[in-house]
C-alpha atoms as a PDB file:
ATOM      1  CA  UNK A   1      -6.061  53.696  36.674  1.00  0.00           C
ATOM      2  CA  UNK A   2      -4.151  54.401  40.148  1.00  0.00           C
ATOM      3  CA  UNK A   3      -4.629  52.704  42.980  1.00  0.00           C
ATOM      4  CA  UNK A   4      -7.270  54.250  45.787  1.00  0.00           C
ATOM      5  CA  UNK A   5      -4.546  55.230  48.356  1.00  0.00           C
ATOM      6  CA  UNK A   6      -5.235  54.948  51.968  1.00  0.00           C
ATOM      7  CA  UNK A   7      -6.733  57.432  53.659  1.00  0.00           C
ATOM      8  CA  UNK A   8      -5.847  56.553  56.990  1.00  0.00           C
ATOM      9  CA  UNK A   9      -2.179  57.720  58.368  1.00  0.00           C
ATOM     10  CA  UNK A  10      -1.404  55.362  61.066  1.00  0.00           C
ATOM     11  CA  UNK A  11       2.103  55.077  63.049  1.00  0.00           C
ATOM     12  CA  UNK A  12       4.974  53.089  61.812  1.00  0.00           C
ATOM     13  CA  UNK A  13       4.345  49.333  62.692  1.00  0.00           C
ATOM     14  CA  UNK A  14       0.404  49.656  63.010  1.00  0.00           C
ATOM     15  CA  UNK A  15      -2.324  48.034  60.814  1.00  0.00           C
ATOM     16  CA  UNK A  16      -6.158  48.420  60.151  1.00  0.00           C
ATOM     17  CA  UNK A  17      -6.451  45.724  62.133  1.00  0.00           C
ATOM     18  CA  UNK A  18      -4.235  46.770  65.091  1.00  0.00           C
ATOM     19  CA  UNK A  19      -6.172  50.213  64.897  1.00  0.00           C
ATOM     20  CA  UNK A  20      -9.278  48.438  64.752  1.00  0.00           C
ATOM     21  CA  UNK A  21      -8.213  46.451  68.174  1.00  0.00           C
ATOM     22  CA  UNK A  22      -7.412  49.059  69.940  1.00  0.00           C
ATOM     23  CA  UNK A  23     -10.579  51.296  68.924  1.00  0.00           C
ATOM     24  CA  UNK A  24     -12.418  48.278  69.926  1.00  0.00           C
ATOM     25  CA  UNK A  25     -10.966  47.415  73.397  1.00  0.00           C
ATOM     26  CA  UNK A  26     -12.089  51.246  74.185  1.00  0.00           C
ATOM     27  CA  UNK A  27     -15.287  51.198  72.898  1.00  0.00           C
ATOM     28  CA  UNK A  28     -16.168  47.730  74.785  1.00  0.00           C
ATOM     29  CA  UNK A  29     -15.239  48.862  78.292  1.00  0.00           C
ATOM     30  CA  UNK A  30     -17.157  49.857  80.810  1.00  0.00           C
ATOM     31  CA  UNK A  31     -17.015  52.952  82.686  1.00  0.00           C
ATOM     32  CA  UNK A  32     -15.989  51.129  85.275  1.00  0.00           C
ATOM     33  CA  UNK A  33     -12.582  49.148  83.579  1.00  0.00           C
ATOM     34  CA  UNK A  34     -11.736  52.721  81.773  1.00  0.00           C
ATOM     35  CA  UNK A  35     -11.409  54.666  85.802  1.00  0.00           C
ATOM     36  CA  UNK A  36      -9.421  51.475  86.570  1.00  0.00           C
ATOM     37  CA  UNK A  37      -7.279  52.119  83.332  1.00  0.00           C
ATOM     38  CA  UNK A  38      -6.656  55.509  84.696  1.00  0.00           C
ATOM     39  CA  UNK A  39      -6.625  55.217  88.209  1.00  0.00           C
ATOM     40  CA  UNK A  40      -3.470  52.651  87.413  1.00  0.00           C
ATOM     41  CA  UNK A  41      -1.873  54.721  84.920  1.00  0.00           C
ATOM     42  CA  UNK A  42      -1.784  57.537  87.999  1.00  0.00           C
ATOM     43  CA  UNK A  43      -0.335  54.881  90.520  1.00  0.00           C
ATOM     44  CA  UNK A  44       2.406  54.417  88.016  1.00  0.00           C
ATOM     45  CA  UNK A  45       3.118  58.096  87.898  1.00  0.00           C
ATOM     46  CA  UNK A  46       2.072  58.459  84.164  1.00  0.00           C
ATOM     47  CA  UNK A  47       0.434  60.976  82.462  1.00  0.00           C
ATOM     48  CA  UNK A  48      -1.614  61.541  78.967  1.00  0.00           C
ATOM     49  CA  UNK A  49      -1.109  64.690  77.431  1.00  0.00           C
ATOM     50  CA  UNK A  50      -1.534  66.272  73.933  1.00  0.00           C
ATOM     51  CA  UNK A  51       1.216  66.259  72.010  1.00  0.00           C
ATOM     52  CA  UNK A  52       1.365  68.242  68.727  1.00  0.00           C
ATOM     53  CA  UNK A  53       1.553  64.783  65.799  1.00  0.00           C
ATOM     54  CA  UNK A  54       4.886  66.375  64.392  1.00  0.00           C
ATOM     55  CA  UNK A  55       6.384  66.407  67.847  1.00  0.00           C
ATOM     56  CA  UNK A  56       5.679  62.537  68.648  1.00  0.00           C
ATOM     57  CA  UNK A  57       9.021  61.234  67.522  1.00  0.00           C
ATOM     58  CA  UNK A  58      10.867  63.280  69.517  1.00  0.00           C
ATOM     59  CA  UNK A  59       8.921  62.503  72.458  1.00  0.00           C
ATOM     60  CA  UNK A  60       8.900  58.961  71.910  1.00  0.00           C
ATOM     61  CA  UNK A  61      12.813  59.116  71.754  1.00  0.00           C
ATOM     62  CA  UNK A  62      13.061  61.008  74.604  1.00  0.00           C
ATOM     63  CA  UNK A  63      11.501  58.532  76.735  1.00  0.00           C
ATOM     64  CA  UNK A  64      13.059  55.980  75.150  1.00  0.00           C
ATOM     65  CA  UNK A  65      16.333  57.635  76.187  1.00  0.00           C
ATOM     66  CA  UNK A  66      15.026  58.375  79.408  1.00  0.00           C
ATOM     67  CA  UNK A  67      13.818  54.918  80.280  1.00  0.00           C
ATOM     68  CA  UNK A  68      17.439  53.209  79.383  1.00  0.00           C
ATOM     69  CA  UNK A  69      18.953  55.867  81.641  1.00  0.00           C
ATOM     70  CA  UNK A  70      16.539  54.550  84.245  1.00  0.00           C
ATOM     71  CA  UNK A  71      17.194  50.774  83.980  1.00  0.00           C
ATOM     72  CA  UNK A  72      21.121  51.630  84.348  1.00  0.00           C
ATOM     73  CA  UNK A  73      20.548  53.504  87.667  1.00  0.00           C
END
């Protein structure tokens, strides 16, 4: 008999549990602490955008790239 495989895909590093943390810490705020989320995520000059899954990596090195550029400046 095989094993059930999971039918979750999560990102490299991540857990159930981590997922589970995370989808928790949302779901227990309050309006209020999620506009302070992103209110502070504006002040930093951030943004949240959709980003096709397939193109993550690349993104993800990109800002890494981009934010070792900025520490050297």
């Amino acid at each position: 008999m095989k094993a059930k495989r999971n039918k979750h895909k999560l990102p490299k590093g991540w857990s159930l549990a981590k997922a589970q943390r995370v989808i928790d810490h949302y779901e227990s705020q309050t309006e209020k602490e999620a506009v302070a989320e992103d209110e502070a995520a504006f002040r930093n000059k951030r943004t949240v955008m959709s980003v096709p899954a397939k193109l993550v990596p690349t993104v993800r090195r990109l800002i890494a790239r981009h934010e070792r550029r900025t520490r050297r400046s």
